[in-house]
Protein backbone atom coordinates (compact mmCIF):
# COMPACT_ATOMS: atom_id res chain seq x y z
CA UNK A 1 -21.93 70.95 30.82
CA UNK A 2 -24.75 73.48 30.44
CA UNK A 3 -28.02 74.31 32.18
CA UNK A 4 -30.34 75.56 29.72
CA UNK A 5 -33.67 75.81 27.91
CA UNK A 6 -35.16 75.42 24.44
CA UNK A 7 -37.37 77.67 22.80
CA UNK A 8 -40.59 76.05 24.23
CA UNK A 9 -39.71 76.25 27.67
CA UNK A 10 -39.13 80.02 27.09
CA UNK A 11 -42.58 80.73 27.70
CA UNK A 12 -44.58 82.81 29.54
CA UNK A 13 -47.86 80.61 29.78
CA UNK A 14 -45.43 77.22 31.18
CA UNK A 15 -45.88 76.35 34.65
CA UNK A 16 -42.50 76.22 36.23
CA UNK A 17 -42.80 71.90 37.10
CA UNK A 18 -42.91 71.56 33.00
CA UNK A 19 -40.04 74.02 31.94
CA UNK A 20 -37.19 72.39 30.42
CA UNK A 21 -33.67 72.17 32.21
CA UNK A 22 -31.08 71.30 30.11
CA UNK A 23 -27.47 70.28 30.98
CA UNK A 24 -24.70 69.32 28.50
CA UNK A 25 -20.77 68.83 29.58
CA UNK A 26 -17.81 68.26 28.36
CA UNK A 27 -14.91 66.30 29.57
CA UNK A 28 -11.49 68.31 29.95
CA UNK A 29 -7.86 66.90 30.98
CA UNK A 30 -6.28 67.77 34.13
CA UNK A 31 -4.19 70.19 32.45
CA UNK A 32 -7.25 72.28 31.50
CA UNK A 33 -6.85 71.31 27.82
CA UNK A 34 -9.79 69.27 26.08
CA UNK A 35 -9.46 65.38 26.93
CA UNK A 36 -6.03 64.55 24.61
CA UNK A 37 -7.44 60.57 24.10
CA UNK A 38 -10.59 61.83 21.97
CA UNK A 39 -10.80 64.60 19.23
CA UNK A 40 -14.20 65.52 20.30
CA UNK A 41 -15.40 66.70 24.25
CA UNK A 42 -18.24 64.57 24.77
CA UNK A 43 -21.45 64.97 27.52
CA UNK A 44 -24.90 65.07 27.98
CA UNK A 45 -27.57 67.55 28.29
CA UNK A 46 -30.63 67.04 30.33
CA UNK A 47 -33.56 67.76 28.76
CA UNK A 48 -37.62 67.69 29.33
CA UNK A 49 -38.96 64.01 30.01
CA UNK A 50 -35.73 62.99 31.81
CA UNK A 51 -34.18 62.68 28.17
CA UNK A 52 -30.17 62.48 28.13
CA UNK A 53 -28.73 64.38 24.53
CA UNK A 54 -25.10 63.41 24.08
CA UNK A 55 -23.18 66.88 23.05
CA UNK A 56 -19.90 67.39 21.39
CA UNK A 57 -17.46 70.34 20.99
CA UNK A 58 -14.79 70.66 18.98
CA UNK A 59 -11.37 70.55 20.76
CA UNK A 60 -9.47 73.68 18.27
CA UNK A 61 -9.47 76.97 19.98
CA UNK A 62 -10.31 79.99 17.80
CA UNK A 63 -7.22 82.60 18.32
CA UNK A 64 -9.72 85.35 19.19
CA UNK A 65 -11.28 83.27 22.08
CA UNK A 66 -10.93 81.82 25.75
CA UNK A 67 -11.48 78.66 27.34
CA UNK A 68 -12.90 79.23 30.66
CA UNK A 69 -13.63 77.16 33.62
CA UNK A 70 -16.90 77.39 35.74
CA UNK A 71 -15.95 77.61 39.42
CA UNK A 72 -19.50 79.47 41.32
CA UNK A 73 -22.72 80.60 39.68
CA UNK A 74 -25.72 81.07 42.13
CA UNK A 75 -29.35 80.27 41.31
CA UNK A 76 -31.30 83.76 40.94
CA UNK A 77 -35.11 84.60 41.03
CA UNK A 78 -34.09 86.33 37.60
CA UNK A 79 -32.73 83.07 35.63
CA UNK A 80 -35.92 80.95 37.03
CA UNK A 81 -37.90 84.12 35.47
CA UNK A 82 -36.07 83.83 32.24
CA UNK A 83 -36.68 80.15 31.70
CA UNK A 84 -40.42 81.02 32.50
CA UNK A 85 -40.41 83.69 29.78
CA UNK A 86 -41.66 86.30 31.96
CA UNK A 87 -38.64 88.26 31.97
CA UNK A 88 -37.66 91.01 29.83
CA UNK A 89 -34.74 89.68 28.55
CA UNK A 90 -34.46 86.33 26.42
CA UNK A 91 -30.71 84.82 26.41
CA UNK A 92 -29.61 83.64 23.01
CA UNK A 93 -30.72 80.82 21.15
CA UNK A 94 -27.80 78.64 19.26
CA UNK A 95 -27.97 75.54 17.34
CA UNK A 96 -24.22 74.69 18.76
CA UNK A 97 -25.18 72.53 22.15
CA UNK A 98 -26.05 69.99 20.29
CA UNK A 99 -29.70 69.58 20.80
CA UNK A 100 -32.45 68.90 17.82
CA UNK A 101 -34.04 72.50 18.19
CA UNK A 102 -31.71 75.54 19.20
CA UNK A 103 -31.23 76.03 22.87
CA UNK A 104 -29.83 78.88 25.41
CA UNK A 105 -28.16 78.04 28.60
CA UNK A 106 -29.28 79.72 31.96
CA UNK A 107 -27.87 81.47 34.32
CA UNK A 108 -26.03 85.26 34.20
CA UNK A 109 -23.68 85.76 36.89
CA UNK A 110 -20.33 83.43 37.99
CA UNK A 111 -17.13 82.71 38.70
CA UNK A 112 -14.24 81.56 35.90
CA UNK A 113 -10.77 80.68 35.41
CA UNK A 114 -8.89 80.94 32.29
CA UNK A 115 -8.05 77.45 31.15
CA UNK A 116 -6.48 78.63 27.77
CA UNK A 117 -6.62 81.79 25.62
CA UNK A 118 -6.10 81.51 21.95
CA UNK A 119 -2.95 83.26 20.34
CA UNK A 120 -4.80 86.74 19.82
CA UNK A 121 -5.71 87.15 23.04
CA UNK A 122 -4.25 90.10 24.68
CA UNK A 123 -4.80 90.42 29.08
CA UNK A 124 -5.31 87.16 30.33
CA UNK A 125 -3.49 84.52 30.94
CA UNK A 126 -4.10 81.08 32.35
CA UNK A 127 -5.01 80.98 35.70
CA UNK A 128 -6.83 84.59 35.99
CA UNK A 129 -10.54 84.59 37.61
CA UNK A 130 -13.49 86.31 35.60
CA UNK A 131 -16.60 87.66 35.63
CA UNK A 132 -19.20 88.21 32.63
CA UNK A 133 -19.00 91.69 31.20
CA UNK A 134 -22.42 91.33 30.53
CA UNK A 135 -25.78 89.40 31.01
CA UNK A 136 -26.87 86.99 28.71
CA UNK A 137 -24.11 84.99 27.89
CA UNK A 138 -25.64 81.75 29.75
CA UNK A 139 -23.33 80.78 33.11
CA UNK A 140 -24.98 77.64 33.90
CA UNK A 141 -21.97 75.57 32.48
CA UNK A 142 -19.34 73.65 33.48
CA UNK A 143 -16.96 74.99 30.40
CA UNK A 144 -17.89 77.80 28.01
CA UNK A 145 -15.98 79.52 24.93
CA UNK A 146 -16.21 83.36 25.05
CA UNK A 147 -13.97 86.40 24.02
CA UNK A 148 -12.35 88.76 26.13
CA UNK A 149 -14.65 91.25 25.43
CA UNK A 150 -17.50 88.96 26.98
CA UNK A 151 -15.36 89.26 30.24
CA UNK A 152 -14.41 91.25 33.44
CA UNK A 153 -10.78 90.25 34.64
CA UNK A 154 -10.52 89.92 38.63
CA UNK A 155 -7.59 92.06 38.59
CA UNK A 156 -6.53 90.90 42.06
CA UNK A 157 -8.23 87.18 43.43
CA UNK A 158 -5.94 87.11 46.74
CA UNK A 159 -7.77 86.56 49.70
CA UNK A 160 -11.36 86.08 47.53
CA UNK A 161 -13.38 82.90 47.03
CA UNK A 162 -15.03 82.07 43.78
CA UNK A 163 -17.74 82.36 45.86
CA UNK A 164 -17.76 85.63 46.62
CA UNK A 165 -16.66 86.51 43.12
CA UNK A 166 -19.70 84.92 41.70
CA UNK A 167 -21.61 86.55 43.23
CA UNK A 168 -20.49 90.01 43.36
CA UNK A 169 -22.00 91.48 39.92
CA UNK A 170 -25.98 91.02 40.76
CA UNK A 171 -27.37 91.74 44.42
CA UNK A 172 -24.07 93.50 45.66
CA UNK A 173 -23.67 95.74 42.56
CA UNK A 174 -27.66 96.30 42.93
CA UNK A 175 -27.32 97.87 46.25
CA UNK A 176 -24.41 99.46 45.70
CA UNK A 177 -26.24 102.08 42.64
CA UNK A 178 -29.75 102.28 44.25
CA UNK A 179 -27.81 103.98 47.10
CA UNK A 180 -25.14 106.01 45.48
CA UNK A 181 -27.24 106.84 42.08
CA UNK A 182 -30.55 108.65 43.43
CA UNK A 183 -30.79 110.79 46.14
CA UNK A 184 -27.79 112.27 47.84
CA UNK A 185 -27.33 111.02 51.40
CA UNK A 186 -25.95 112.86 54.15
CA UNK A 187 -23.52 110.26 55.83
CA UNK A 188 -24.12 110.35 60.06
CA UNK A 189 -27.78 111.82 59.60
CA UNK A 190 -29.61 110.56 57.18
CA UNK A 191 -31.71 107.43 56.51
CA UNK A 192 -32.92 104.99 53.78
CA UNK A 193 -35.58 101.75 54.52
CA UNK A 194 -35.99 99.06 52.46
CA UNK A 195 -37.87 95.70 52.45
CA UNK A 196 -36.69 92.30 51.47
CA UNK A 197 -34.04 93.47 54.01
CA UNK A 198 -32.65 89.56 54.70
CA UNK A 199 -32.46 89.21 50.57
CA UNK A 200 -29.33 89.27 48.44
CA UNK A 201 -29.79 92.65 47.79
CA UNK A 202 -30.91 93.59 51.41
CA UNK A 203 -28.10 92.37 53.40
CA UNK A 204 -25.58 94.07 50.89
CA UNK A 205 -27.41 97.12 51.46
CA UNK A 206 -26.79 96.99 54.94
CA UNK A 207 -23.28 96.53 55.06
CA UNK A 208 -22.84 99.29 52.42
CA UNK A 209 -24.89 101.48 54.21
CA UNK A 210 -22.78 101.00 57.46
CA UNK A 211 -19.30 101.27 55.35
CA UNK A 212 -20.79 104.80 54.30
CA UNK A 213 -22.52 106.04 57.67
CA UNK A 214 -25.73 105.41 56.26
CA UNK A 215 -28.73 104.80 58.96
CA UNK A 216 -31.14 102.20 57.90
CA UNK A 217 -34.40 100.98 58.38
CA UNK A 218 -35.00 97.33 57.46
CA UNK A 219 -38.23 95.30 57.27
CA UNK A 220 -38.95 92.19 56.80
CA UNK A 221 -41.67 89.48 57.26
CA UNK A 222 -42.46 87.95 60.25
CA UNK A 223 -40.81 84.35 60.68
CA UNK A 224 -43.28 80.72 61.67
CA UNK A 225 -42.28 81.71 65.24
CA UNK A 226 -41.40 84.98 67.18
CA UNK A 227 -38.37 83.82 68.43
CA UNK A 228 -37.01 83.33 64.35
CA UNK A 229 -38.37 86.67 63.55
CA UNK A 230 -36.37 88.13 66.96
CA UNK A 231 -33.29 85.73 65.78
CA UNK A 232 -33.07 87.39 61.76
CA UNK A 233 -33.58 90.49 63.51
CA UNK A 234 -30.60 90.10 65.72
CA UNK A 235 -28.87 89.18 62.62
CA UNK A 236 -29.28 91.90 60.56
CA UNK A 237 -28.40 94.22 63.52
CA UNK A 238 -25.04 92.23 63.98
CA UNK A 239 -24.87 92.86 60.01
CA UNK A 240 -24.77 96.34 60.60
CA UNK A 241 -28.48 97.82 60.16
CA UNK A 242 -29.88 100.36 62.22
CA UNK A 243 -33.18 98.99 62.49
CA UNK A 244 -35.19 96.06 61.95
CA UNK A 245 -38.46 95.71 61.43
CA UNK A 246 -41.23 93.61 60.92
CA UNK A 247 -43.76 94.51 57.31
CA UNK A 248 -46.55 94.23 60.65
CA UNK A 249 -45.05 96.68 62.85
CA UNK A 250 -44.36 99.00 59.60
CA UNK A 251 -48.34 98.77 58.43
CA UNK A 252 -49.28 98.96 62.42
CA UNK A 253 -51.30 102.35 63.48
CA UNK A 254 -49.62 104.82 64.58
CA UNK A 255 -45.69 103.36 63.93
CA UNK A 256 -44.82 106.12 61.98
CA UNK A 257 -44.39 108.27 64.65
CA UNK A 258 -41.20 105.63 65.64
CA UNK A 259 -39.82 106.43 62.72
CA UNK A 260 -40.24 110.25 62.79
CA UNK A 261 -38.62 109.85 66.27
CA UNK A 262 -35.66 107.81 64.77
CA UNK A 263 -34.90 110.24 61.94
CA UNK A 264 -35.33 113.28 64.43
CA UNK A 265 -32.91 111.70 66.77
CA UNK A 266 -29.88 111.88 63.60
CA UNK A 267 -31.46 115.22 62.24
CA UNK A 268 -32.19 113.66 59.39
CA UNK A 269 -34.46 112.74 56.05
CA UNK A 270 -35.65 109.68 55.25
CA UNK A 271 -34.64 110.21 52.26
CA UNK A 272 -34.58 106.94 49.95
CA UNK A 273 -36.43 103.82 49.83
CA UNK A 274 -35.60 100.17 48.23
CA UNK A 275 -38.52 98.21 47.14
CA UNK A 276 -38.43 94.93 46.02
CA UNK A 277 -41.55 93.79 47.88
CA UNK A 278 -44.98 95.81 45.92
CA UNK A 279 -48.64 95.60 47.14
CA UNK A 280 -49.85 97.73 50.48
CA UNK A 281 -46.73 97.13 52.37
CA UNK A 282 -44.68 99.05 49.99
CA UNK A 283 -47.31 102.09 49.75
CA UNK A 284 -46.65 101.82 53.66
CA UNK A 285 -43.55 101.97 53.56
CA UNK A 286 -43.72 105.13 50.47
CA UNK A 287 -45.69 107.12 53.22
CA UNK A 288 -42.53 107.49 55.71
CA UNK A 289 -40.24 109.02 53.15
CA UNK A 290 -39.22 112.31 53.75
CA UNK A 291 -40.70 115.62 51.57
CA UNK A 292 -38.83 115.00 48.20
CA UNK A 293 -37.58 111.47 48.87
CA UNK A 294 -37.26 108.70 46.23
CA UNK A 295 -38.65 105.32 46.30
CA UNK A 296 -36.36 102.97 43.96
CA UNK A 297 -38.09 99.61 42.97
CA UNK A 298 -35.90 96.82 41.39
CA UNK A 299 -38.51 93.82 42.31
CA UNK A 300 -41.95 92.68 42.94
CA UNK A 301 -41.69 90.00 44.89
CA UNK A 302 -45.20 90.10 46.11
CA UNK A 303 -46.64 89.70 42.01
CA UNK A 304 -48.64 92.90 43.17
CA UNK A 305 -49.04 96.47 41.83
CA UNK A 306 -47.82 99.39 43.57
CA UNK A 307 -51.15 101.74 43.76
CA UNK A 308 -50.03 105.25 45.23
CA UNK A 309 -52.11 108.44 46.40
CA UNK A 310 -51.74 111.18 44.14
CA UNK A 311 -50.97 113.35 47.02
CA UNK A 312 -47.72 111.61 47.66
CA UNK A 313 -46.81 113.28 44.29
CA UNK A 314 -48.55 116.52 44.41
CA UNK A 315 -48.03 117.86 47.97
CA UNK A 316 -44.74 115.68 49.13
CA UNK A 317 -43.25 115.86 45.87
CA UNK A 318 -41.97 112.01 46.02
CA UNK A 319 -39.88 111.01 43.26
CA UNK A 320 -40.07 107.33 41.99
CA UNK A 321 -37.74 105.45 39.72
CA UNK A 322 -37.07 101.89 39.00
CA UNK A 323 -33.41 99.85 38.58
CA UNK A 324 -32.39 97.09 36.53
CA UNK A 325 -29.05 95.74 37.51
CA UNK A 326 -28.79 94.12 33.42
CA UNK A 327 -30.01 97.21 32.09
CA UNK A 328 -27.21 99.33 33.93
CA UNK A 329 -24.46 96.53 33.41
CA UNK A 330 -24.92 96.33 29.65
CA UNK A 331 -24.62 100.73 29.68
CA UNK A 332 -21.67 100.46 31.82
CA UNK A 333 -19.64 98.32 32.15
CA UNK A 334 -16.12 100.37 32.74
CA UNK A 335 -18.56 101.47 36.16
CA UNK A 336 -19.51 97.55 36.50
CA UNK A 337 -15.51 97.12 36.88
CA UNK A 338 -15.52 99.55 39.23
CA UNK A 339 -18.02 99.05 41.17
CA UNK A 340 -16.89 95.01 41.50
CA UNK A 341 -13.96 96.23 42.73
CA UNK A 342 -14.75 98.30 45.16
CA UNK A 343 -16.81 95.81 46.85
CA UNK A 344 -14.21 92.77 46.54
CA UNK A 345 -12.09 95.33 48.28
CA UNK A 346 -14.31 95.55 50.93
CA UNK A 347 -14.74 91.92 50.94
CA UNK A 348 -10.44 91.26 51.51
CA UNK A 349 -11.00 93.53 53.96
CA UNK A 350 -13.37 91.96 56.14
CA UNK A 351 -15.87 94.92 55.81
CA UNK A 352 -18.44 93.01 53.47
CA UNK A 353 -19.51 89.27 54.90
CA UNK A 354 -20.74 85.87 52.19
CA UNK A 355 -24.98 86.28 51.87
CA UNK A 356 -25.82 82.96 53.53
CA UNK A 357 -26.07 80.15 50.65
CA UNK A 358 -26.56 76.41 49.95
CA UNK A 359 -24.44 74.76 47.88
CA UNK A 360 -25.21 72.72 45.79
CA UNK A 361 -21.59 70.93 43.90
CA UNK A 362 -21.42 69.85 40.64
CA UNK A 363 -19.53 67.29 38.99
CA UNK A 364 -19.34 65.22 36.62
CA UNK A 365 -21.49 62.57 38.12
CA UNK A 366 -23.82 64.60 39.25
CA UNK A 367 -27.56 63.22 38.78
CA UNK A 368 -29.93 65.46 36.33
CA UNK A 369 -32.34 65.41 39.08
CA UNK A 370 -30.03 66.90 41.56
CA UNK A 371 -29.30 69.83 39.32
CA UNK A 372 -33.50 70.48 38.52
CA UNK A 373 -34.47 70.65 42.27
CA UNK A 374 -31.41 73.29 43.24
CA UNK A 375 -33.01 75.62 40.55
CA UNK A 376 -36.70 75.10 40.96
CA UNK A 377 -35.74 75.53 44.95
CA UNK A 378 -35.18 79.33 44.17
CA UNK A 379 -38.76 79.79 44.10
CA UNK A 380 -39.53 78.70 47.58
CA UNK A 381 -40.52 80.78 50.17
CA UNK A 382 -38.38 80.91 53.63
CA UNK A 383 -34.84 79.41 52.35
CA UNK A 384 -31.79 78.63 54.40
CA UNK A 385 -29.75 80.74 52.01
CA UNK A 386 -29.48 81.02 47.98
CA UNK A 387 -28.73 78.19 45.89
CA UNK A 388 -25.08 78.30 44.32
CA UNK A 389 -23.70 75.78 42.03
CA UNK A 390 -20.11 74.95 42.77
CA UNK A 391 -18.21 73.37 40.12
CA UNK A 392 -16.11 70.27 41.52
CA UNK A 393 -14.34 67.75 39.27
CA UNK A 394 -16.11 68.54 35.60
């Protein structure tokens, strides 16, 4: 069973209520093998105009290749921008799912188990948890052939969720390089800020930034009520952070004074800044940074440019870089490994807490419409938590 999109919802000038959401499964024994009473898996795949495509896969198993299980993928702004066609990069296209033009499935982060390896296979063995090696490969599936190069073996699952596995390689492993890869930070004096502080990324940020004696500074928007704003604040303190904020207070007169006072208190820089946000409240934000500091952008949340005074540049000699998490997981992945397993470490450990979620479960009943609402939901505003698909009895 796949989530995924032809070529004609792979476009930048479709409105995200007409996009195509395909989904095509398979059927599978209990033993993990395909279904022994029929030579052929058999499914369906959903497809624009609430259109069911049957979709069948041939049970032989190539000896270079692995059958692998889905067990968590989330839902991530990023896939929603690549079925829009507004992201830089396409998946694949095949002609192998079974639909009448080719198709790629969605989705670039999850969870797997080995189900079966074929006889050339060398490293895995049934029963081991995965992660993609790389993005692309289209996660949004209930089964999936793949090699063992395509993968990243969980070298040690004990005490992990697939959860927590599937969703380790994109926010997580974000933070993780935007705050060992720019600026040196002095652990016990200075500081970073960031927006989108209660995001994916901003929550893992905090709890790395407490594991490494980090002080933060964390905004975020202000919340239908005070007393929700006051609540996530509390939250994110509990999480670890230093200091919340609101993007009001941060763009209010005179509130950078509070900050100078913060950073003086530690001795100090504000050295580094996360921005996923754009628009005046990240040039706000730009203006605390420290002489020399180093605002690192990996989002625009707000669809709006980042216009900054050339005196930033000139006379506090700001540095400003941008990260891709695909870019820098295609380059590297023996560092991916790495970093993946430091934070799962972290996360057996108790030092490194589950972003907040809704699930959404998957199986083989599950209605077509079910599936399109959990991934057009990513695009809402104030969510309860990110939408993760958790694979049940498929």
């Amino acid at each position: 069973m796949e989530l995924s999109g032809n070529p004609s919802s792979l476009h930048p000038n479709h409105q995200q209520n007409g996009h195509n959401v395909n989904v095509t499964s398979k059927k599978y024994s209990d033993r993990g093998g395909l279904n022994p009473s029929s030579t052929q898996s058999s499914g369906t795949e959903i497809r624009a105009g609430n259109l069911l495509h049957n979709h069948s896969v041939s049970p032989s198993l190539p000896s270079n290749s692995i059958l692998i299980r889905t067990l968590a993928t989330p839902i991530n702004p990023a896939d929603i921008n690549q079925i829009q066609g507004v992201y830089p990069s396409k998946p694949p296209f095949s002609s192998l799912l079974g639909t009448p033009t080719p198709s790629a499935v969605g989705g670039n982060e999850g969870c797997f188990e080995v189900v079966s390896i074929g006889s050339s296979v060398k490293g895995l063995q049934k029963g081991d948890w995965v992660i993609m090696r790389s993005t692309g490969f289209g996660t949004w599936r209930t089964h999936a052939l793949a090699t063992a190069d395509d993968v990243l073996k969980i070298e040690n699952k004990e005490g992990l969720t697939p959860l927590q596995v599937g969703t380790v390689s994109v926010n997580p492993c974000t933070a993780y390089r935007m705050l060992k890869d720019f600026i040196p930070l002095e652990p016990g004096k200075d500081w970073f800020i960031q927006n989108g502080a209660n995001s994916g990324v901003g929550r893992a940020a905090i709890q790395l930034g407490k594991q490494w004696n980090l002080n933060s500074i964390n905004v975020i928007r202000e919340r239908p009520s005070a007393s929700e704003t006051e609540s996530l604040k509390q939250e994110l303190l509990d999480l670890g952070a230093t200091k919340v904020i609101t993007d009001g207070e941060l763009q209010s007169k005179g509130f950078s004074s509070q900050i100078k006072e913060w950073t003086a208190s530690t001795k100090g820089d504000l050295k580094l800044g996360l921005n996923c946000v754009g628009g005046p409240p990240t040039l706000a934000m730009t203006k605390t940074l420290s002489q020399g500091g180093h605002l690192v952008s990996y989002g625009a949340m707000s669809k709006q440019p980042l216009s900054l005074p050339t005196g930033l540049l000139i006379f506090k000699d700001l540095h400003f870089s941008g990260f891709w998490v695909s870019r820098w997981s295609d380059q590297h992945p023996e560092e991916k490994r790495r970093t993946v397993e430091d934070i799962l470490q972290m996360t057996r450990e108790g030092k490194f807490k589950d972003i907040p979620v809704k699930e959404l479960r998957w199986d083989w009943g599950t209605e077509e419409a079910v599936l399109k609402e959990a991934v057009q939901g990513t695009l809402e505003g104030f969510r309860d938590g990110k939408g993760v698909l958790m694979y049940g009895d498929t």
